[in-house]
C-alpha atoms as a PDB file:
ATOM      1  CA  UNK A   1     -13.792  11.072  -9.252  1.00  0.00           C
ATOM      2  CA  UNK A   2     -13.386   8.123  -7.453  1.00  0.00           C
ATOM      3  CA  UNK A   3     -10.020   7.395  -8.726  1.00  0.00           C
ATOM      4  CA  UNK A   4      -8.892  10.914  -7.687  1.00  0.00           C
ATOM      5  CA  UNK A   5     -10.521  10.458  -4.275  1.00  0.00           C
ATOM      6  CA  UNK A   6      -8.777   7.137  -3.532  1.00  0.00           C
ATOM      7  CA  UNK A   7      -4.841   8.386  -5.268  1.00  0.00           C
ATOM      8  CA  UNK A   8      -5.005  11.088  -2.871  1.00  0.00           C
ATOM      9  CA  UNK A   9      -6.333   8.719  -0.092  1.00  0.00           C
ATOM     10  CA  UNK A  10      -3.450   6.201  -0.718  1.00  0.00           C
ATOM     11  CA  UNK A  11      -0.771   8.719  -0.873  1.00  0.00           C
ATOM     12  CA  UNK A  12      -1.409  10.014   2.091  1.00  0.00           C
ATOM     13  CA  UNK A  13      -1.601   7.163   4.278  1.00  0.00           C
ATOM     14  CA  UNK A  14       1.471   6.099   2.339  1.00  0.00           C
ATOM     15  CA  UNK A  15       3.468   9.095   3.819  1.00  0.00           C
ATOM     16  CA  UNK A  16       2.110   8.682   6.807  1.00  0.00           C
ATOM     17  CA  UNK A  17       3.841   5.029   7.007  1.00  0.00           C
ATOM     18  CA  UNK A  18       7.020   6.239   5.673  1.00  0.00           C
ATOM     19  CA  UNK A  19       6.873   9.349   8.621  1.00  0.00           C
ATOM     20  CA  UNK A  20       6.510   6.440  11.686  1.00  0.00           C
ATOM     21  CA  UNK A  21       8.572   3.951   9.636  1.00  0.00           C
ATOM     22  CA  UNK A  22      11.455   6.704   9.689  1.00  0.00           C
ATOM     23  CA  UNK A  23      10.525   7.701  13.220  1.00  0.00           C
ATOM     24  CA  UNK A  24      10.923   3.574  14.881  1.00  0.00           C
ATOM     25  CA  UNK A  25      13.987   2.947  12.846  1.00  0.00           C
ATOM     26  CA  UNK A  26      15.857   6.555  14.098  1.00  0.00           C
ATOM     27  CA  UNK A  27      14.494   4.845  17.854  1.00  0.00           C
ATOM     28  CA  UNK A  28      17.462   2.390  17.795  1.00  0.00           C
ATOM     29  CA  UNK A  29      20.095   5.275  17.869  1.00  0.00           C
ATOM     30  CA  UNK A  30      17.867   6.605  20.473  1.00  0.00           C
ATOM     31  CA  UNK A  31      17.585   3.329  22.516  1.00  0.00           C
ATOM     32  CA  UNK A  32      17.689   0.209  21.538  1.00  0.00           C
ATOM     33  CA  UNK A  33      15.212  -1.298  24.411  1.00  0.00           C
ATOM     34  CA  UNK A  34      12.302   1.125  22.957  1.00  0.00           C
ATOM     35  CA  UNK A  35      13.192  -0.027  19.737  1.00  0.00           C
ATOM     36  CA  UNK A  36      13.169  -3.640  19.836  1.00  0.00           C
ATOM     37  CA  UNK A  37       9.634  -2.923  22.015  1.00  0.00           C
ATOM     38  CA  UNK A  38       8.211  -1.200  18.891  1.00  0.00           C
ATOM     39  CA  UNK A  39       9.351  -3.861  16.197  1.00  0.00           C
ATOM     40  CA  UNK A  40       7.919  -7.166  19.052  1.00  0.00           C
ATOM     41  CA  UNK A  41       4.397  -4.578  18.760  1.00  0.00           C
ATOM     42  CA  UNK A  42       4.363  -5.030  14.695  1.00  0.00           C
ATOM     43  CA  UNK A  43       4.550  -8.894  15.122  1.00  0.00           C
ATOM     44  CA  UNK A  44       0.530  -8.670  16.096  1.00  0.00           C
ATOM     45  CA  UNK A  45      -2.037  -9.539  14.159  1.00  0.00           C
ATOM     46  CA  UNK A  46      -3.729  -6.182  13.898  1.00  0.00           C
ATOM     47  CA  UNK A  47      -0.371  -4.941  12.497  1.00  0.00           C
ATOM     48  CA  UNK A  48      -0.273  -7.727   9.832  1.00  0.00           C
ATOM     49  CA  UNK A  49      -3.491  -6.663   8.871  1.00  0.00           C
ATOM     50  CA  UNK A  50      -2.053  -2.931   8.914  1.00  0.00           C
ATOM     51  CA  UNK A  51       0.605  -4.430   6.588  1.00  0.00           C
ATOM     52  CA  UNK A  52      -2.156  -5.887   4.437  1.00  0.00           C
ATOM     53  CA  UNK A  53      -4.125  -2.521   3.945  1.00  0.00           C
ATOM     54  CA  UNK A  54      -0.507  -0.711   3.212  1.00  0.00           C
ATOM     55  CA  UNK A  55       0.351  -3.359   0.613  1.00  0.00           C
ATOM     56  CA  UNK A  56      -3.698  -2.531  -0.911  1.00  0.00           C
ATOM     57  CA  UNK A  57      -2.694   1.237  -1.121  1.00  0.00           C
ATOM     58  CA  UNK A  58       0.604   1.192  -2.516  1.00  0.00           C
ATOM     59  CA  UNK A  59      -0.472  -1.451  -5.012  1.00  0.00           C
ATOM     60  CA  UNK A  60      -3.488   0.920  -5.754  1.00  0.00           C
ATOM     61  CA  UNK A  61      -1.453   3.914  -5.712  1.00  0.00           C
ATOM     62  CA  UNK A  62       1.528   2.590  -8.188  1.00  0.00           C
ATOM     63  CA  UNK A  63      -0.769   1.370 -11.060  1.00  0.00           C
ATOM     64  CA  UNK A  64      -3.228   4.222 -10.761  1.00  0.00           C
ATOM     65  CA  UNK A  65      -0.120   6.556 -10.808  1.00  0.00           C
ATOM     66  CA  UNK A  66       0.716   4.778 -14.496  1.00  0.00           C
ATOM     67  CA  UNK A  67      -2.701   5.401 -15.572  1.00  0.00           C
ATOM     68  CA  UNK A  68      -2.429   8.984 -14.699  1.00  0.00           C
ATOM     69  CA  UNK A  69       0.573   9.258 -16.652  1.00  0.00           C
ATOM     70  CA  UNK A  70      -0.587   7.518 -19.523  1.00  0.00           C
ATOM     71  CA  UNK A  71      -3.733   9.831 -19.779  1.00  0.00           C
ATOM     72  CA  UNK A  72      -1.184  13.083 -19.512  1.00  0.00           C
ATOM     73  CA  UNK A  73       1.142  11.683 -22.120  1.00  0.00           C
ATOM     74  CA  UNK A  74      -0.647   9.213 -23.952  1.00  0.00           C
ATOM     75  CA  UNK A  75      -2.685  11.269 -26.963  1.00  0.00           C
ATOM     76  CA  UNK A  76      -5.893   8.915 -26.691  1.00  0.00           C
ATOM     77  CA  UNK A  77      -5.295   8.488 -22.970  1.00  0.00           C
ATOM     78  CA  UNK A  78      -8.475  10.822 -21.782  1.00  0.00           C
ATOM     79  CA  UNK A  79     -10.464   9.243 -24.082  1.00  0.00           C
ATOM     80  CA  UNK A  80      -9.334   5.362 -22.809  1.00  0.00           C
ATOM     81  CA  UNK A  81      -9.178   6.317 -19.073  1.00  0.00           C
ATOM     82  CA  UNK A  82     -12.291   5.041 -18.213  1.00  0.00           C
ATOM     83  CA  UNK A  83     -11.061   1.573 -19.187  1.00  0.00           C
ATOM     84  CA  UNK A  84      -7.607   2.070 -18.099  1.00  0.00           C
ATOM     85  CA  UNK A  85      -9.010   2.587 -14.378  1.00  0.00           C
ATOM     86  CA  UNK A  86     -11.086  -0.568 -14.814  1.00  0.00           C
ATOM     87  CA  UNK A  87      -7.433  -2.402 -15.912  1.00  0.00           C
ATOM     88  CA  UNK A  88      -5.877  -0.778 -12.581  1.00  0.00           C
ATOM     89  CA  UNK A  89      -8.836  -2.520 -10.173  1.00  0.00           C
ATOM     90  CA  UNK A  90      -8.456  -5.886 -12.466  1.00  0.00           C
ATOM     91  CA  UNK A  91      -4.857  -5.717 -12.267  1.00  0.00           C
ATOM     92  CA  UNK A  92      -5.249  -4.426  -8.294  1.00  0.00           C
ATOM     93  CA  UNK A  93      -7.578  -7.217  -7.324  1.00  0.00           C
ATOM     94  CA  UNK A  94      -5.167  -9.948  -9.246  1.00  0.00           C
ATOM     95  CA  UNK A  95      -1.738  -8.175  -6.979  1.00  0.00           C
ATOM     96  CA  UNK A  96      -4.023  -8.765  -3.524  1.00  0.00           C
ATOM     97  CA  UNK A  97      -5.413 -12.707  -4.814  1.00  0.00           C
ATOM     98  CA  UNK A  98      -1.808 -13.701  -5.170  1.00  0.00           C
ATOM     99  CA  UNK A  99      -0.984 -11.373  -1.781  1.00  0.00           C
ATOM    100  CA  UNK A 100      -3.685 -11.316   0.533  1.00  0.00           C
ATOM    101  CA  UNK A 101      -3.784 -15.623   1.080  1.00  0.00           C
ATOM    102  CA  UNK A 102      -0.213 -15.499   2.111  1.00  0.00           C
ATOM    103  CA  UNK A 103       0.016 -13.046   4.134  1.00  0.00           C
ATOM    104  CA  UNK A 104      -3.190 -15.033   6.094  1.00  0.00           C
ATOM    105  CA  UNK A 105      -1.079 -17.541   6.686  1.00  0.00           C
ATOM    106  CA  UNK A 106       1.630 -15.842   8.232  1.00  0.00           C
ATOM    107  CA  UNK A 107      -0.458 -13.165  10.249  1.00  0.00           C
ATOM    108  CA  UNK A 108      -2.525 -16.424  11.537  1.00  0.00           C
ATOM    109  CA  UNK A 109      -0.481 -19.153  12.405  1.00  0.00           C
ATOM    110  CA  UNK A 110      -0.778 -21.254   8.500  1.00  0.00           C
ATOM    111  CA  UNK A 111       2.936 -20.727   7.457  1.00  0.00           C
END
């Protein structure tokens, strides 16, 4: 249930980040002055964190979306998806260790 709860989680705040990403770049034919003040309000740190959590979901939401296919098309897939979702946090957790550190560094000030 869980991994239901948190795909449906993840895609939307995924579309909700596309909808404003489409929104702030279309603000550059609209003016360029708002614009460039939206892109200096993503260089904060709350918005690297932002970028953080959006890298999380759409990490979360890509290999949990190959799990779900491989249970619908896979003929032993319902019976291995209880392991399969415990490969998706493994392989989640090891996409965020090599992420997460970086991105630290150049939200805080270390790169």
């Amino acid at each position: 249930m869980w991994s239901w709860v948190l795909h449906r989680i993840t895609g939307v705040s995924i579309f909700f980040f596309l909808l404003v990403h489409i929104l702030d770049t279309a603000l550059v034919r609209v003016s360029p002055e708002a614009y460039n003040a939206v892109i200096n309000s993503y260089k904060t740190p709350i918005m690297g964190l932002g970028e953080t959590a959006l890298v999380a979901a759409i990490g979360f939401h890509a290999l949990n979306g190959l799990r779900i296919i491989l249970i619908d098309f896979w003929s032993v897939g319902t019976k291995h998806q209880r392991l399969m979702f415990w490969i998706v946090i493994a392989l989640w957790i090891i996409l965020l260790v090599g992420f997460v550190p970086r991105q630290f560094m150049h939200i805080f000030g270390g790169a």
